[in-house]
C-alpha atoms as a PDB file:
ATOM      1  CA  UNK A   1       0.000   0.000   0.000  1.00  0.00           C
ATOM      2  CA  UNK A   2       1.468   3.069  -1.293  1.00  0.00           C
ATOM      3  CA  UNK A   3      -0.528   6.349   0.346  1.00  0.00           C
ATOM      4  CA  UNK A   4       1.676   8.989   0.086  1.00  0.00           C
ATOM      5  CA  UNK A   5       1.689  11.861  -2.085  1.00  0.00           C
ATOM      6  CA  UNK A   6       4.776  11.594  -4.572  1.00  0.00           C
ATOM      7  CA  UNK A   7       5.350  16.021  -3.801  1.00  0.00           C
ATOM      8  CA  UNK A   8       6.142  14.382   0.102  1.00  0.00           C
ATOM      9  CA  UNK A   9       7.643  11.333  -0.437  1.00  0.00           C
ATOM     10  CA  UNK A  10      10.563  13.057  -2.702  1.00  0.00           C
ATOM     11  CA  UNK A  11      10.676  15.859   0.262  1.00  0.00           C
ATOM     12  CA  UNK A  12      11.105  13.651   2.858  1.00  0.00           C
ATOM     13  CA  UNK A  13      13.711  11.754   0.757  1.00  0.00           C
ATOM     14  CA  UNK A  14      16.091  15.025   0.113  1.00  0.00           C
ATOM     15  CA  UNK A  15      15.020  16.084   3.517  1.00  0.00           C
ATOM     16  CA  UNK A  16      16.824  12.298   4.572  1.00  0.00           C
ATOM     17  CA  UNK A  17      19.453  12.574   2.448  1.00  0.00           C
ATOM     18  CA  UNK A  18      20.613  15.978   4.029  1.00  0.00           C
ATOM     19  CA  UNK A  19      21.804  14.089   7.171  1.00  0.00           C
ATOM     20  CA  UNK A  20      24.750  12.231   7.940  1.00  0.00           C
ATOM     21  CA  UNK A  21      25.092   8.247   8.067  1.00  0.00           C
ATOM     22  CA  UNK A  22      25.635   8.919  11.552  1.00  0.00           C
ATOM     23  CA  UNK A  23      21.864  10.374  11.954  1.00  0.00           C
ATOM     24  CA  UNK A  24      20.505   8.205   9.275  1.00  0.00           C
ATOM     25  CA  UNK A  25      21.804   5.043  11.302  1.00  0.00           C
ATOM     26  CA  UNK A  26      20.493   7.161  14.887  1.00  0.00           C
ATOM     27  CA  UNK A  27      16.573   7.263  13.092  1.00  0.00           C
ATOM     28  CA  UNK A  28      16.808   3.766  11.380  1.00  0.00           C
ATOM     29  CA  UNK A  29      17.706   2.489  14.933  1.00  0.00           C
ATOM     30  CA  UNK A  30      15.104   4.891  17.058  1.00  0.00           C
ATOM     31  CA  UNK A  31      12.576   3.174  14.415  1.00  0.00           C
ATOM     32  CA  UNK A  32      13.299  -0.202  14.944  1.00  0.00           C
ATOM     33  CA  UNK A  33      13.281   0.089  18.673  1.00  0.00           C
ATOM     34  CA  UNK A  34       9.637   1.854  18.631  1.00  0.00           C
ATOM     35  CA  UNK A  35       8.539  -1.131  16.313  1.00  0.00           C
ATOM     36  CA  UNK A  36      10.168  -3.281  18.699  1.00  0.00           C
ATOM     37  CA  UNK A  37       8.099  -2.031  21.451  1.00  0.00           C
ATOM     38  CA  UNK A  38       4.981  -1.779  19.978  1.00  0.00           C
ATOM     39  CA  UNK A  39       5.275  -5.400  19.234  1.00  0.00           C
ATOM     40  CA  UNK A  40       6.017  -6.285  22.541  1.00  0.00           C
ATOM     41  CA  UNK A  41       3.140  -4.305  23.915  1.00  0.00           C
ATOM     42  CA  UNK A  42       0.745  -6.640  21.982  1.00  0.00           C
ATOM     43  CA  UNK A  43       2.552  -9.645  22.806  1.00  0.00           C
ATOM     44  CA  UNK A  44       2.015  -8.442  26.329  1.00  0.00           C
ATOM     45  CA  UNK A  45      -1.730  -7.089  25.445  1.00  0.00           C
ATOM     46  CA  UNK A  46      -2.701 -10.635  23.870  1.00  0.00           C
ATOM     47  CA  UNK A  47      -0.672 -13.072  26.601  1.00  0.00           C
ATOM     48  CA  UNK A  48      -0.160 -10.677  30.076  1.00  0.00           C
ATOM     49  CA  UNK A  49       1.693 -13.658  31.636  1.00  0.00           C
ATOM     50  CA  UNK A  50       4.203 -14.058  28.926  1.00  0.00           C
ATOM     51  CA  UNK A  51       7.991 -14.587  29.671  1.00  0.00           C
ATOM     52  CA  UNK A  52      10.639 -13.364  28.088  1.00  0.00           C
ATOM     53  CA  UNK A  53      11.473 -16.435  26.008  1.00  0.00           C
ATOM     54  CA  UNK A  54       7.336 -16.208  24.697  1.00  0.00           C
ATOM     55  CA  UNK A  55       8.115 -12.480  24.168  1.00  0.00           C
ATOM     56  CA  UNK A  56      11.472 -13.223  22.365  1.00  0.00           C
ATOM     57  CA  UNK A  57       9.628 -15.620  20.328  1.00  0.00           C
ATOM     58  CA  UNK A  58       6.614 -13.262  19.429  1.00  0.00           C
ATOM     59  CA  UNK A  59       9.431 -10.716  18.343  1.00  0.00           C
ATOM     60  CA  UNK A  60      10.822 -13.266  16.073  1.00  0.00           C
ATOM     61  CA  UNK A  61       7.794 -14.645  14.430  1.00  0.00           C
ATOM     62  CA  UNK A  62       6.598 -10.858  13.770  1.00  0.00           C
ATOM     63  CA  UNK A  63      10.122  -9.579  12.657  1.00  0.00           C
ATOM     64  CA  UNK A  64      10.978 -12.753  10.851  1.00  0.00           C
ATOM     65  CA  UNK A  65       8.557 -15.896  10.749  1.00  0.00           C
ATOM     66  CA  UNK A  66       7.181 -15.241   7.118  1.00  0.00           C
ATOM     67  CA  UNK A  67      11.199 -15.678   6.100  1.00  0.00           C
ATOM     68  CA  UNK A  68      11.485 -19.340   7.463  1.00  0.00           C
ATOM     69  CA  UNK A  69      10.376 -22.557   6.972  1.00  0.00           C
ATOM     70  CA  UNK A  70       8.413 -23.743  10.111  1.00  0.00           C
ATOM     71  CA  UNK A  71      10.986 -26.433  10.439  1.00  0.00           C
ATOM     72  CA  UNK A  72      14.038 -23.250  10.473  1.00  0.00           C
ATOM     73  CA  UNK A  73      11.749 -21.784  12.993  1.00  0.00           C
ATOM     74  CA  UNK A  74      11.345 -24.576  15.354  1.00  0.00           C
ATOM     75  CA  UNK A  75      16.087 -25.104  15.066  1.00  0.00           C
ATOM     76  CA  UNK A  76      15.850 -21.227  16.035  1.00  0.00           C
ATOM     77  CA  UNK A  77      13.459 -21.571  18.753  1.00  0.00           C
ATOM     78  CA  UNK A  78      15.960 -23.492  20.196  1.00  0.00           C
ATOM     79  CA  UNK A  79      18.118 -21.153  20.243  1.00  0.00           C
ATOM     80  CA  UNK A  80      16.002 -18.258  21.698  1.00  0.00           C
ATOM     81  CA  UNK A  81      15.125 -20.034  24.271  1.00  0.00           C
ATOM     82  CA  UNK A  82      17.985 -21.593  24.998  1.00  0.00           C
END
């Protein structure tokens, strides 16, 4: 889904572009962390008892799970929750 106005989207890329990698890294960062958080809200909002290995899960199967065969996803279970 593409809802932007073309104008703003080529604004806010030259208005992106303007910064440093430093910043650029900084926002990319500050976005994934908010995304990170929302997601663990809802785990939280859907499951209240949830540990961290059911969070750490959650995050994975949000971030990740469409990338992975449920077989890869069971081997890297094992890993999260270790």
């Amino acid at each position: 889904m593409k809802d932007t106005n073309s104008q703003v989207e080529t604004r806010f890329v030259e208005m992106l572009m303007k910064k440093s990698g430093q910043e650029r890294m900084r926002l990319g960062f500050s976005m994934f962390e908010m995304a990170q958080r929302q997601v663990i809200a809802s785990i939280k909002a859907d499951k209240p008892e949830a540990d961290i290995r059911e969070i750490r899960k959650g995050i994975f199967l949000r971030f990740y799970g469409h990338e992975y065969s449920p077989e890869e996803q069971r081997k890297i279970f094992k890993h999260i929750q270790g």
